[in-house]
PDB file of N, CA and C in Angstrom:
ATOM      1  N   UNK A   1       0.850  -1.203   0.000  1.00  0.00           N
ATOM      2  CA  UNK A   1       0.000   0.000   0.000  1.00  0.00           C
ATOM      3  C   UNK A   1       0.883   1.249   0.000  1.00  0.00           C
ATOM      4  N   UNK A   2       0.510   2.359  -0.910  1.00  0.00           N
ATOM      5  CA  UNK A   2       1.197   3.411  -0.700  1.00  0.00           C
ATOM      6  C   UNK A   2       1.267   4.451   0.113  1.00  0.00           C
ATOM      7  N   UNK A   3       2.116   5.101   0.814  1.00  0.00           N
ATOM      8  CA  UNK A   3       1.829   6.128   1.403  1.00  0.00           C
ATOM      9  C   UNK A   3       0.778   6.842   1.235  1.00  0.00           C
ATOM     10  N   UNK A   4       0.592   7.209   0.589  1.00  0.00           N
ATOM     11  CA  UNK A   4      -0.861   8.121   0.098  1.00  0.00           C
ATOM     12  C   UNK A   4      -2.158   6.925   0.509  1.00  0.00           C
ATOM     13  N   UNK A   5      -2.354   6.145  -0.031  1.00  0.00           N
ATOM     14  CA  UNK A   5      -3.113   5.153   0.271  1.00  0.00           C
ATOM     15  C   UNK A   5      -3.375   5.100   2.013  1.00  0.00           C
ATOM     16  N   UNK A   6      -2.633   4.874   2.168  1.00  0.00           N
ATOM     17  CA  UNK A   6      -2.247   4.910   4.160  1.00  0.00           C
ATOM     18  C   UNK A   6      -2.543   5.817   4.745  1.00  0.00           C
ATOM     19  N   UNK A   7      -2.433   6.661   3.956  1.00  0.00           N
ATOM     20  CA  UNK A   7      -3.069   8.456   4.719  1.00  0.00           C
ATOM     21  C   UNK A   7      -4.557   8.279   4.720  1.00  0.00           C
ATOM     22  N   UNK A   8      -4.812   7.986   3.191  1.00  0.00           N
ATOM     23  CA  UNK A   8      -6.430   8.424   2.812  1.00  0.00           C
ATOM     24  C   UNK A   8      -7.220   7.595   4.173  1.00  0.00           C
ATOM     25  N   UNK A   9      -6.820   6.223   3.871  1.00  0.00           N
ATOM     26  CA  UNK A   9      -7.410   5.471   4.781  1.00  0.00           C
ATOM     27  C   UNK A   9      -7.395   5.403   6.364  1.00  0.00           C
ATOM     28  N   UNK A  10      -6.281   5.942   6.587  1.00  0.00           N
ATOM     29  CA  UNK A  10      -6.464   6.510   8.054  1.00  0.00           C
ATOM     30  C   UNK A  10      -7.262   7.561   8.522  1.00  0.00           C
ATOM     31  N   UNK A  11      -7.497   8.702   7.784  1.00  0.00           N
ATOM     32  CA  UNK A  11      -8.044   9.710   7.213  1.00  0.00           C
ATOM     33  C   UNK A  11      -9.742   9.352   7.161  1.00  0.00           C
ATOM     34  N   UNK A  12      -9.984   8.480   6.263  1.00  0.00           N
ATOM     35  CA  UNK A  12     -11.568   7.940   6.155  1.00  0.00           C
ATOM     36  C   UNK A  12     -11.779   7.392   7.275  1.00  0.00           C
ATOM     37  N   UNK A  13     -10.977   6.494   8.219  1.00  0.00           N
ATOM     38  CA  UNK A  13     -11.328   6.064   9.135  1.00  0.00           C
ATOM     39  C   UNK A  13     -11.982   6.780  10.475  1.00  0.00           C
ATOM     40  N   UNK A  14     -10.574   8.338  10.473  1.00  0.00           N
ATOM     41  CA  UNK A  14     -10.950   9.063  11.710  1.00  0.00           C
ATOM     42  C   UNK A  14     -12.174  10.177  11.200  1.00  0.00           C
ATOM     43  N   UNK A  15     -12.467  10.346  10.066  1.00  0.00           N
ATOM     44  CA  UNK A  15     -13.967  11.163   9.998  1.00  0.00           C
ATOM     45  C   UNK A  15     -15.090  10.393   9.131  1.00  0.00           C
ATOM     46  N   UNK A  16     -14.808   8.718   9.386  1.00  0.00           N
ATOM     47  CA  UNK A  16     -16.527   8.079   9.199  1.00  0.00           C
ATOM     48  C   UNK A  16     -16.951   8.227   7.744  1.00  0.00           C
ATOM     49  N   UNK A  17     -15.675   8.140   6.900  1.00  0.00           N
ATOM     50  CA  UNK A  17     -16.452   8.316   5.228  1.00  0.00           C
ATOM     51  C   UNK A  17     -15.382   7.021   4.457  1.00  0.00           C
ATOM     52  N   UNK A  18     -15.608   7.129   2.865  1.00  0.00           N
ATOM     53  CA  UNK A  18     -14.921   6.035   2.276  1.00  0.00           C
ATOM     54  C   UNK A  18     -13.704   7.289   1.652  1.00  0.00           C
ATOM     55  N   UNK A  19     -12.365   6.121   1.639  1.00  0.00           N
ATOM     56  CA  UNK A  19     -11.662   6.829   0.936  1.00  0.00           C
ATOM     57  C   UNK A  19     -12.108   6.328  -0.861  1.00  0.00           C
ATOM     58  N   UNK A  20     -12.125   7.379  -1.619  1.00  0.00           N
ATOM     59  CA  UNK A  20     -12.437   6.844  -3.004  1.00  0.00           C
ATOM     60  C   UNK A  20     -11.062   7.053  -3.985  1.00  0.00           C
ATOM     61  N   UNK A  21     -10.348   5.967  -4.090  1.00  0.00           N
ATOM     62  CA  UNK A  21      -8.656   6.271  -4.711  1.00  0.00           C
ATOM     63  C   UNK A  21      -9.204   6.224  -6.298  1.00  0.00           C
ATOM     64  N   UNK A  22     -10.110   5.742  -6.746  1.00  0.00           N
ATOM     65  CA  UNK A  22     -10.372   5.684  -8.017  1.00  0.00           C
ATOM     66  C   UNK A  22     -10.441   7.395  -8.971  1.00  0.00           C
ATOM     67  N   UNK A  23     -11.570   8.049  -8.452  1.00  0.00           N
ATOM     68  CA  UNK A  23     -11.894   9.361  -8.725  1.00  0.00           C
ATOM     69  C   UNK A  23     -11.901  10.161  -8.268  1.00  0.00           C
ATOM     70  N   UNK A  24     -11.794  11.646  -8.479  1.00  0.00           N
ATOM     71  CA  UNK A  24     -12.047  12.924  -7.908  1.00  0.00           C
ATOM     72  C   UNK A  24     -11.215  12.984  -6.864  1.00  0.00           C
ATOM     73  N   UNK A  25     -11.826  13.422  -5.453  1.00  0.00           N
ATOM     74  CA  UNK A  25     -11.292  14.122  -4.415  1.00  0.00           C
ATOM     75  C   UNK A  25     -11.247  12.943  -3.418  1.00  0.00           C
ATOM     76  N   UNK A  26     -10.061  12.667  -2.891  1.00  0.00           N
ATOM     77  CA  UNK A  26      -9.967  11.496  -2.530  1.00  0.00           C
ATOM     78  C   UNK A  26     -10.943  11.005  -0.965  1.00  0.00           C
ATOM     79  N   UNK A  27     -11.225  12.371  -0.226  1.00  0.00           N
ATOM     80  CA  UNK A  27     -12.333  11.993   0.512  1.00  0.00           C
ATOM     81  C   UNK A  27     -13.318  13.317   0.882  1.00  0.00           C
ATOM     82  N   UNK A  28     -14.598  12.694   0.330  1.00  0.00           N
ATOM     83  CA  UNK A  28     -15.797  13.588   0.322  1.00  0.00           C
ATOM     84  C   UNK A  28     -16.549  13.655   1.789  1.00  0.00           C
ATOM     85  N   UNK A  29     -16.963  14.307   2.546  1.00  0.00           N
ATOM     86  CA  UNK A  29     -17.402  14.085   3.879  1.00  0.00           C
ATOM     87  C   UNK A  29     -18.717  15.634   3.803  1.00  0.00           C
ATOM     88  N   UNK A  30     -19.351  15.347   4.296  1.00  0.00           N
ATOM     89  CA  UNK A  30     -20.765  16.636   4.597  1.00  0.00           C
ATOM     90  C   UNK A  30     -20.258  17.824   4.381  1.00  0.00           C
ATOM     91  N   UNK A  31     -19.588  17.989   5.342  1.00  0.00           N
ATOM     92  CA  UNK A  31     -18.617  19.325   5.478  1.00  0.00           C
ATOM     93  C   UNK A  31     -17.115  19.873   5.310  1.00  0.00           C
ATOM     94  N   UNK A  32     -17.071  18.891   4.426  1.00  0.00           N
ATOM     95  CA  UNK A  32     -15.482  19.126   4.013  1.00  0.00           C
ATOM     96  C   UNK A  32     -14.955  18.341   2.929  1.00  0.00           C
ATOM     97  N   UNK A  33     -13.747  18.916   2.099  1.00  0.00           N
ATOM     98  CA  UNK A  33     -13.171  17.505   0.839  1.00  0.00           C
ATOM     99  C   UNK A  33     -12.050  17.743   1.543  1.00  0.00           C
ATOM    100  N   UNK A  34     -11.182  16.681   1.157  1.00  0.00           N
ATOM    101  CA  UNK A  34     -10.017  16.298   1.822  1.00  0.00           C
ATOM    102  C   UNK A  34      -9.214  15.630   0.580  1.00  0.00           C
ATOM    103  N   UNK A  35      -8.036  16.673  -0.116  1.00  0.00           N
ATOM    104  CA  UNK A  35      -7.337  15.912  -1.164  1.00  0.00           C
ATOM    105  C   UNK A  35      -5.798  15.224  -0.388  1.00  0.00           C
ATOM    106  N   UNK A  36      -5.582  13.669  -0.415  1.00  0.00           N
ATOM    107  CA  UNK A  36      -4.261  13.344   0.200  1.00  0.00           C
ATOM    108  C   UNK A  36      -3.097  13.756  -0.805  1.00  0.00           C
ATOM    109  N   UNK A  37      -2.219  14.580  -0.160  1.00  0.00           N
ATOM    110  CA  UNK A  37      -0.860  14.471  -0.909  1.00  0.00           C
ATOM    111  C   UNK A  37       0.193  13.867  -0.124  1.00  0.00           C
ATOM    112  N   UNK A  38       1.719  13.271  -0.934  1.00  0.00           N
ATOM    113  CA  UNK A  38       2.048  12.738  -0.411  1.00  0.00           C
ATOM    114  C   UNK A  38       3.788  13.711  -0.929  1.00  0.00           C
ATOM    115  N   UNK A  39       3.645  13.848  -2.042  1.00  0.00           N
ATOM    116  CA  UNK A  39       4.504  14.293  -2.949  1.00  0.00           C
ATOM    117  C   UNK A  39       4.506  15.464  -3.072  1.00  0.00           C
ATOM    118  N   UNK A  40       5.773  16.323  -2.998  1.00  0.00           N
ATOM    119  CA  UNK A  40       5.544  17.792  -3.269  1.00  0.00           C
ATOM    120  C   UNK A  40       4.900  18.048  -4.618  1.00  0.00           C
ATOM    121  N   UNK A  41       5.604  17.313  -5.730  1.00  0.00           N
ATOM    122  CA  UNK A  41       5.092  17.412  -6.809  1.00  0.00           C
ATOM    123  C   UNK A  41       3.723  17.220  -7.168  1.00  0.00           C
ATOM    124  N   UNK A  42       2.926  16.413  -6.279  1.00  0.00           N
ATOM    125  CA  UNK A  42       1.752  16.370  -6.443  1.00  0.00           C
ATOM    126  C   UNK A  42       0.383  17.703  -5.597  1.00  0.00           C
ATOM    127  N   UNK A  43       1.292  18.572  -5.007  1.00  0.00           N
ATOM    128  CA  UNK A  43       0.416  19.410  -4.263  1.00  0.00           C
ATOM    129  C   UNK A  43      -0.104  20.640  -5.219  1.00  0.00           C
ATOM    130  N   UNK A  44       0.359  20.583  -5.559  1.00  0.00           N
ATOM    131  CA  UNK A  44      -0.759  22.044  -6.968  1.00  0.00           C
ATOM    132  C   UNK A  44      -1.501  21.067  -7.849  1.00  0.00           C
ATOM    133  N   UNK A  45      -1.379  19.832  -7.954  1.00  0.00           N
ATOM    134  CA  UNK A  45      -2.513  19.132  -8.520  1.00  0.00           C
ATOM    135  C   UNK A  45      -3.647  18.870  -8.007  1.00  0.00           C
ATOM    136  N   UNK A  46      -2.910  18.565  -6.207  1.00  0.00           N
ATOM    137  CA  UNK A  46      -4.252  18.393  -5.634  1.00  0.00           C
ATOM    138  C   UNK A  46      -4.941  19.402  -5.275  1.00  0.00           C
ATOM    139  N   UNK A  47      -4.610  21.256  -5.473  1.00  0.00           N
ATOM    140  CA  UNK A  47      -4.966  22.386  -4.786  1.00  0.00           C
ATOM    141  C   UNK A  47      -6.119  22.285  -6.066  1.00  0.00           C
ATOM    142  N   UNK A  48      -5.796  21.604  -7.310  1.00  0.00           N
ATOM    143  CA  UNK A  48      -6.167  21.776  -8.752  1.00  0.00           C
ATOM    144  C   UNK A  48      -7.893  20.665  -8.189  1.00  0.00           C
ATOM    145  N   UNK A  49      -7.517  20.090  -7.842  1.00  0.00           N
ATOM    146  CA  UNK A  49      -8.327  18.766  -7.494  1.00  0.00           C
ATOM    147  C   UNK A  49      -9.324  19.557  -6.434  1.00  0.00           C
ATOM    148  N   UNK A  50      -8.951  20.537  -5.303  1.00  0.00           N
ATOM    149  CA  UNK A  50      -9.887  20.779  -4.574  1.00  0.00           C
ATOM    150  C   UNK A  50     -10.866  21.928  -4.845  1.00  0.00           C
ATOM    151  N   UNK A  51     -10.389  22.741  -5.701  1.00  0.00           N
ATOM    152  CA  UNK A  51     -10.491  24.520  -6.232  1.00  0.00           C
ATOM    153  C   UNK A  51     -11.842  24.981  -5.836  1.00  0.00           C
ATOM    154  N   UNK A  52     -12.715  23.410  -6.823  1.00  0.00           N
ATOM    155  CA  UNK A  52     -14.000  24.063  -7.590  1.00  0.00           C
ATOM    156  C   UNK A  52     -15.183  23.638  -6.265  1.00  0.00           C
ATOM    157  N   UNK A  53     -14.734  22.968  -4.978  1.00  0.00           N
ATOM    158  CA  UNK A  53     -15.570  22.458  -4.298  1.00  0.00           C
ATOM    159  C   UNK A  53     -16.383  23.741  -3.754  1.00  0.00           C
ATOM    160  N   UNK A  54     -17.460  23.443  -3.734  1.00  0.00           N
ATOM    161  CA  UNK A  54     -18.345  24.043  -2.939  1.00  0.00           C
ATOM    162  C   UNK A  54     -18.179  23.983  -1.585  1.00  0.00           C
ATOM    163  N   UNK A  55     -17.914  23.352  -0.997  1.00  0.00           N
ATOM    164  CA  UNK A  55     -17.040  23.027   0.765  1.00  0.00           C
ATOM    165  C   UNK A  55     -15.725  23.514   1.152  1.00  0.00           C
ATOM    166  N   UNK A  56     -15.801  23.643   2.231  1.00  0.00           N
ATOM    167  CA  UNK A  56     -14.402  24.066   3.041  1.00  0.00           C
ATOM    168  C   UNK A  56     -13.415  23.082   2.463  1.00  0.00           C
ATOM    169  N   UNK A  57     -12.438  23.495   1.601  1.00  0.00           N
ATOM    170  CA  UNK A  57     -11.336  21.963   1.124  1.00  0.00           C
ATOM    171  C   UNK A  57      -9.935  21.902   1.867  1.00  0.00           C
ATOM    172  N   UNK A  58      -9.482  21.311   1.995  1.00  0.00           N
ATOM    173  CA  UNK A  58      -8.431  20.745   2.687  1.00  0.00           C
ATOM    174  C   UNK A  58      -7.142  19.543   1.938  1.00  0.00           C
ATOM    175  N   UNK A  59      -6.258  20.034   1.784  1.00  0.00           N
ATOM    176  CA  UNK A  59      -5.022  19.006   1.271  1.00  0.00           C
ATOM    177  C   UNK A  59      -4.059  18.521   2.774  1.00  0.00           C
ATOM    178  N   UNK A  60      -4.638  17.322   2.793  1.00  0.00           N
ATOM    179  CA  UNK A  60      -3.876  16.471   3.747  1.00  0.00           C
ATOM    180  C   UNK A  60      -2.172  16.085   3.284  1.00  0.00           C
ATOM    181  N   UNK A  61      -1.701  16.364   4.070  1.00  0.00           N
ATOM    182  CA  UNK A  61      -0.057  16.298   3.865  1.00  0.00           C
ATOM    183  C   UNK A  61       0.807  15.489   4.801  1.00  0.00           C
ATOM    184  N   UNK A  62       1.910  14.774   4.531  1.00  0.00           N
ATOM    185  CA  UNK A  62       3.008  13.907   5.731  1.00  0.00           C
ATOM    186  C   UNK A  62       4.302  15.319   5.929  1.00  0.00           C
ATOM    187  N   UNK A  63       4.430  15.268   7.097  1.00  0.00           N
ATOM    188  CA  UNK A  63       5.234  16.177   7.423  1.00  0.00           C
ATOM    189  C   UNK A  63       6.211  16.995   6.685  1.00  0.00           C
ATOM    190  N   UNK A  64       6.365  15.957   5.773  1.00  0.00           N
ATOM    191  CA  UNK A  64       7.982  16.098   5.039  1.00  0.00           C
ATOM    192  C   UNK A  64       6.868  17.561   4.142  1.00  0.00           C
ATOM    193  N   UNK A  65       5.836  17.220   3.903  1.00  0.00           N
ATOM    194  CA  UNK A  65       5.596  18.701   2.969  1.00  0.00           C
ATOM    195  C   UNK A  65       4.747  19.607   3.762  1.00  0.00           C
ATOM    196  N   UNK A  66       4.346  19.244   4.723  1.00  0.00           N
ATOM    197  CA  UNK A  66       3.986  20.487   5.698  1.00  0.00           C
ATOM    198  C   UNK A  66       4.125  22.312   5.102  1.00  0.00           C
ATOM    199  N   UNK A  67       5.515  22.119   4.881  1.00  0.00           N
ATOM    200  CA  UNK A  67       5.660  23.575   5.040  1.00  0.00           C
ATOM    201  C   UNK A  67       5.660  23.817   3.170  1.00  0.00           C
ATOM    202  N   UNK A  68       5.820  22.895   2.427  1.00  0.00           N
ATOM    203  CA  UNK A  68       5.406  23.372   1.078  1.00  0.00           C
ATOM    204  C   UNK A  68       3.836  23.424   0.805  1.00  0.00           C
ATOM    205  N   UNK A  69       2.951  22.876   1.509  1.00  0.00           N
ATOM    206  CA  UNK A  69       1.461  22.503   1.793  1.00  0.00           C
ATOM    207  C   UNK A  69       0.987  23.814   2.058  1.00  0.00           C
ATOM    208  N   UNK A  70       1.766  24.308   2.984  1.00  0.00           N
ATOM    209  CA  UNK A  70       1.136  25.683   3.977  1.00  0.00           C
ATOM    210  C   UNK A  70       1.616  26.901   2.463  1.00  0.00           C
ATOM    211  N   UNK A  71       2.461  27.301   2.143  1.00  0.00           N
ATOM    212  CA  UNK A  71       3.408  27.828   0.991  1.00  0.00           C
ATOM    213  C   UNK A  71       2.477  28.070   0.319  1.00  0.00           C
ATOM    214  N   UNK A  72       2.158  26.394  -0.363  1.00  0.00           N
ATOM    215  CA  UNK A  72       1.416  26.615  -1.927  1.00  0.00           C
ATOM    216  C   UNK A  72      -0.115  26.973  -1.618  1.00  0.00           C
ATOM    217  N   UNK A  73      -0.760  26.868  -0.521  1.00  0.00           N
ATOM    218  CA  UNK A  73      -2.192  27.305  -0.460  1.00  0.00           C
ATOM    219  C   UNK A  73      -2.467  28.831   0.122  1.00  0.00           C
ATOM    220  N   UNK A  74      -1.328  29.492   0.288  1.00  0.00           N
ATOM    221  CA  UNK A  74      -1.410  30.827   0.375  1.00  0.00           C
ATOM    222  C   UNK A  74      -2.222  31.793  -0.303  1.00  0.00           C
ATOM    223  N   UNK A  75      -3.425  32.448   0.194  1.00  0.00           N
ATOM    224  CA  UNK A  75      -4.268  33.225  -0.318  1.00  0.00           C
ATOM    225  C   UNK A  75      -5.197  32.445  -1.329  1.00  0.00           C
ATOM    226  N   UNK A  76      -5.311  30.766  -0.564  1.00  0.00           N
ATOM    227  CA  UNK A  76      -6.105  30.002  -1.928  1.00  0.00           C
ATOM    228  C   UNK A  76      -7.518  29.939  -1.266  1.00  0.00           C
ATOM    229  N   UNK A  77      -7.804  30.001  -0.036  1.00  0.00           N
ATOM    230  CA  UNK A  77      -8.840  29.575   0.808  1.00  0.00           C
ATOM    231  C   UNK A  77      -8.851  27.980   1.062  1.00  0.00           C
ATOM    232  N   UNK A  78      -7.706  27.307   0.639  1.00  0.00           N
ATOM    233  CA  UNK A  78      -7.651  25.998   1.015  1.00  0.00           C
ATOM    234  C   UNK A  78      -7.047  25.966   2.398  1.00  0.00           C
ATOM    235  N   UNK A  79      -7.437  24.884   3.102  1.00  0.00           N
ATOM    236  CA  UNK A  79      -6.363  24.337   4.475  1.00  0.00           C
ATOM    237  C   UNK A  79      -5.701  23.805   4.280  1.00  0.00           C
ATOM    238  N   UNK A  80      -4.702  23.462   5.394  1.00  0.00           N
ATOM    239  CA  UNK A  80      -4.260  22.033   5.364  1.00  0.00           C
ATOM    240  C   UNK A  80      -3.953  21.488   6.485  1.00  0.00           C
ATOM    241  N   UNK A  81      -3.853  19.853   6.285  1.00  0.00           N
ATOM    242  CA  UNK A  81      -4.271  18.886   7.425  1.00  0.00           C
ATOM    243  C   UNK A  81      -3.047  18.413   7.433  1.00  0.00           C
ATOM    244  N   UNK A  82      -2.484  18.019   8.171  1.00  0.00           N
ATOM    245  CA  UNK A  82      -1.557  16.904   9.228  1.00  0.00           C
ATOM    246  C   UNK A  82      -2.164  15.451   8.464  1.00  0.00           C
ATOM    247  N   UNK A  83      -1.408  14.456   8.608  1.00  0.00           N
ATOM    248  CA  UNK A  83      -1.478  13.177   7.968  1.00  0.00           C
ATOM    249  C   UNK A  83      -2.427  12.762   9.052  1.00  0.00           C
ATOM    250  N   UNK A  84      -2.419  13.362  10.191  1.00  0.00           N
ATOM    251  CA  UNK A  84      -3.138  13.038  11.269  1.00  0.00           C
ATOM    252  C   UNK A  84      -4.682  13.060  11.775  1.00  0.00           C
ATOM    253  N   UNK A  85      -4.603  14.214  10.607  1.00  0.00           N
ATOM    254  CA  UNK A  85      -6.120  14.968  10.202  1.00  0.00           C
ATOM    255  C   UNK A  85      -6.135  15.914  11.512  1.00  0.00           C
ATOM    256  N   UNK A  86      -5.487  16.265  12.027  1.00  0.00           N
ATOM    257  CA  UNK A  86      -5.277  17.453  12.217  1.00  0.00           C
ATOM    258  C   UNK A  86      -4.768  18.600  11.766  1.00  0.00           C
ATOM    259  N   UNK A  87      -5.815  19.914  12.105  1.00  0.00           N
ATOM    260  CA  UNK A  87      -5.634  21.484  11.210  1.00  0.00           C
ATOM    261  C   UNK A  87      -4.771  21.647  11.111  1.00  0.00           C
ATOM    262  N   UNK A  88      -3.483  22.158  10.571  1.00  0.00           N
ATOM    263  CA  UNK A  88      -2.954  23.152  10.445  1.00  0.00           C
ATOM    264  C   UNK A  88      -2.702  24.509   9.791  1.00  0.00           C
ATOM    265  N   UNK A  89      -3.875  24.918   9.201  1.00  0.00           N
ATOM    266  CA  UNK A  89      -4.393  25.516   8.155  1.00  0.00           C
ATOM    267  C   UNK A  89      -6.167  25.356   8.244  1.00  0.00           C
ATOM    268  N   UNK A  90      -6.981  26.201   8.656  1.00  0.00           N
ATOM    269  CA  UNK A  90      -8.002  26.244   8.290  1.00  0.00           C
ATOM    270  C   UNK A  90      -7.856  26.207   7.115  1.00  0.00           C
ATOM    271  N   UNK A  91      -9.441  25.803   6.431  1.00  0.00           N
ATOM    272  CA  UNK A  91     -10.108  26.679   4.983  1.00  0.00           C
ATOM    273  C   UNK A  91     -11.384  27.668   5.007  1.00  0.00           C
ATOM    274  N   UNK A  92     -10.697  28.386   4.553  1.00  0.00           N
ATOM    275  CA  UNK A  92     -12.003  29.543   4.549  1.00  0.00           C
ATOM    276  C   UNK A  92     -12.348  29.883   3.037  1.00  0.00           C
ATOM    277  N   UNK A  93     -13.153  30.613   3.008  1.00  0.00           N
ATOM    278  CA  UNK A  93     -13.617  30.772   1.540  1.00  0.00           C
ATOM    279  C   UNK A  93     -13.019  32.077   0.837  1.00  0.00           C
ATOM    280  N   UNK A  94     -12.512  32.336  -0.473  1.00  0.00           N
ATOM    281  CA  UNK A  94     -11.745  33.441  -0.718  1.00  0.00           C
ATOM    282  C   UNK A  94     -12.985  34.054  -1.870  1.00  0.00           C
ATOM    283  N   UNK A  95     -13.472  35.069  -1.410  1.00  0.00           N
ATOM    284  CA  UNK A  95     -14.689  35.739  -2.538  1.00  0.00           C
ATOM    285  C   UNK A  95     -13.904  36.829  -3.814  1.00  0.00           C
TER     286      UNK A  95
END
C-alpha cells in the first residue's frame, strides 16, 4: 500500500467516510473535501483537485511537505491537514 493510500485510509477512518482512490477528491465528507498528498510534486494538482468544491477543502499532507502545503495554499482559501487529520491551516472561503 502506498503512502498516500495509508493516509487516505487513516483519514476515512478518523472522519466516518470512504476513501475513493479511483476518482475525484480522494475523501468527500458533509462538510469538508479532503485531497491526500504525499509528494511535493503532487500538491498544486491536488490544490487543482480541490479549487471548484463548494465546501471548506483541505489538502492532507506527511510532514515532510507540511511547510510546502502551507506555501502553496497561500491566499487560496484551502487548508491544510496533518497526515493526522489534524488542522494546520483552516479553509475559509476566498470571494
Amino acid at each position: 500500500m502506498s503512502k498516500h493510500d495509508e493516509i487516505a485510509n487513516k483519514l476515512a477512518k478518523k472522519f466516518g467516510t470512504e476513501y475513493k482512490s479511483d476518482k475525484g477528491i480522494d475523501l468527500v465528507l458533509s462538510d469538508k473535501v479532503i485531497e491526500v498528498e504525499t509528494k511535493k510534486s503532487g500538491i498544486a494538482q491536488g490544490i487543482k483537485q480541490v479549487e471548484k468544491s463548494s465546501k471548506p477543502r483541505y489538502l492532507a499532507v506527511n510532514n515532510i511537505n507540511l511547510k510546502n502545503a502551507l506555501e502553496a495554499t497561500t491566499n487560496t482559501g484551502i487548508g491544510v491537514m496533518r497526515q493526522t487529520g489534524n488542522i494546520a491551516k483552516r479553509a475559509s472561503r476566498k470571494r
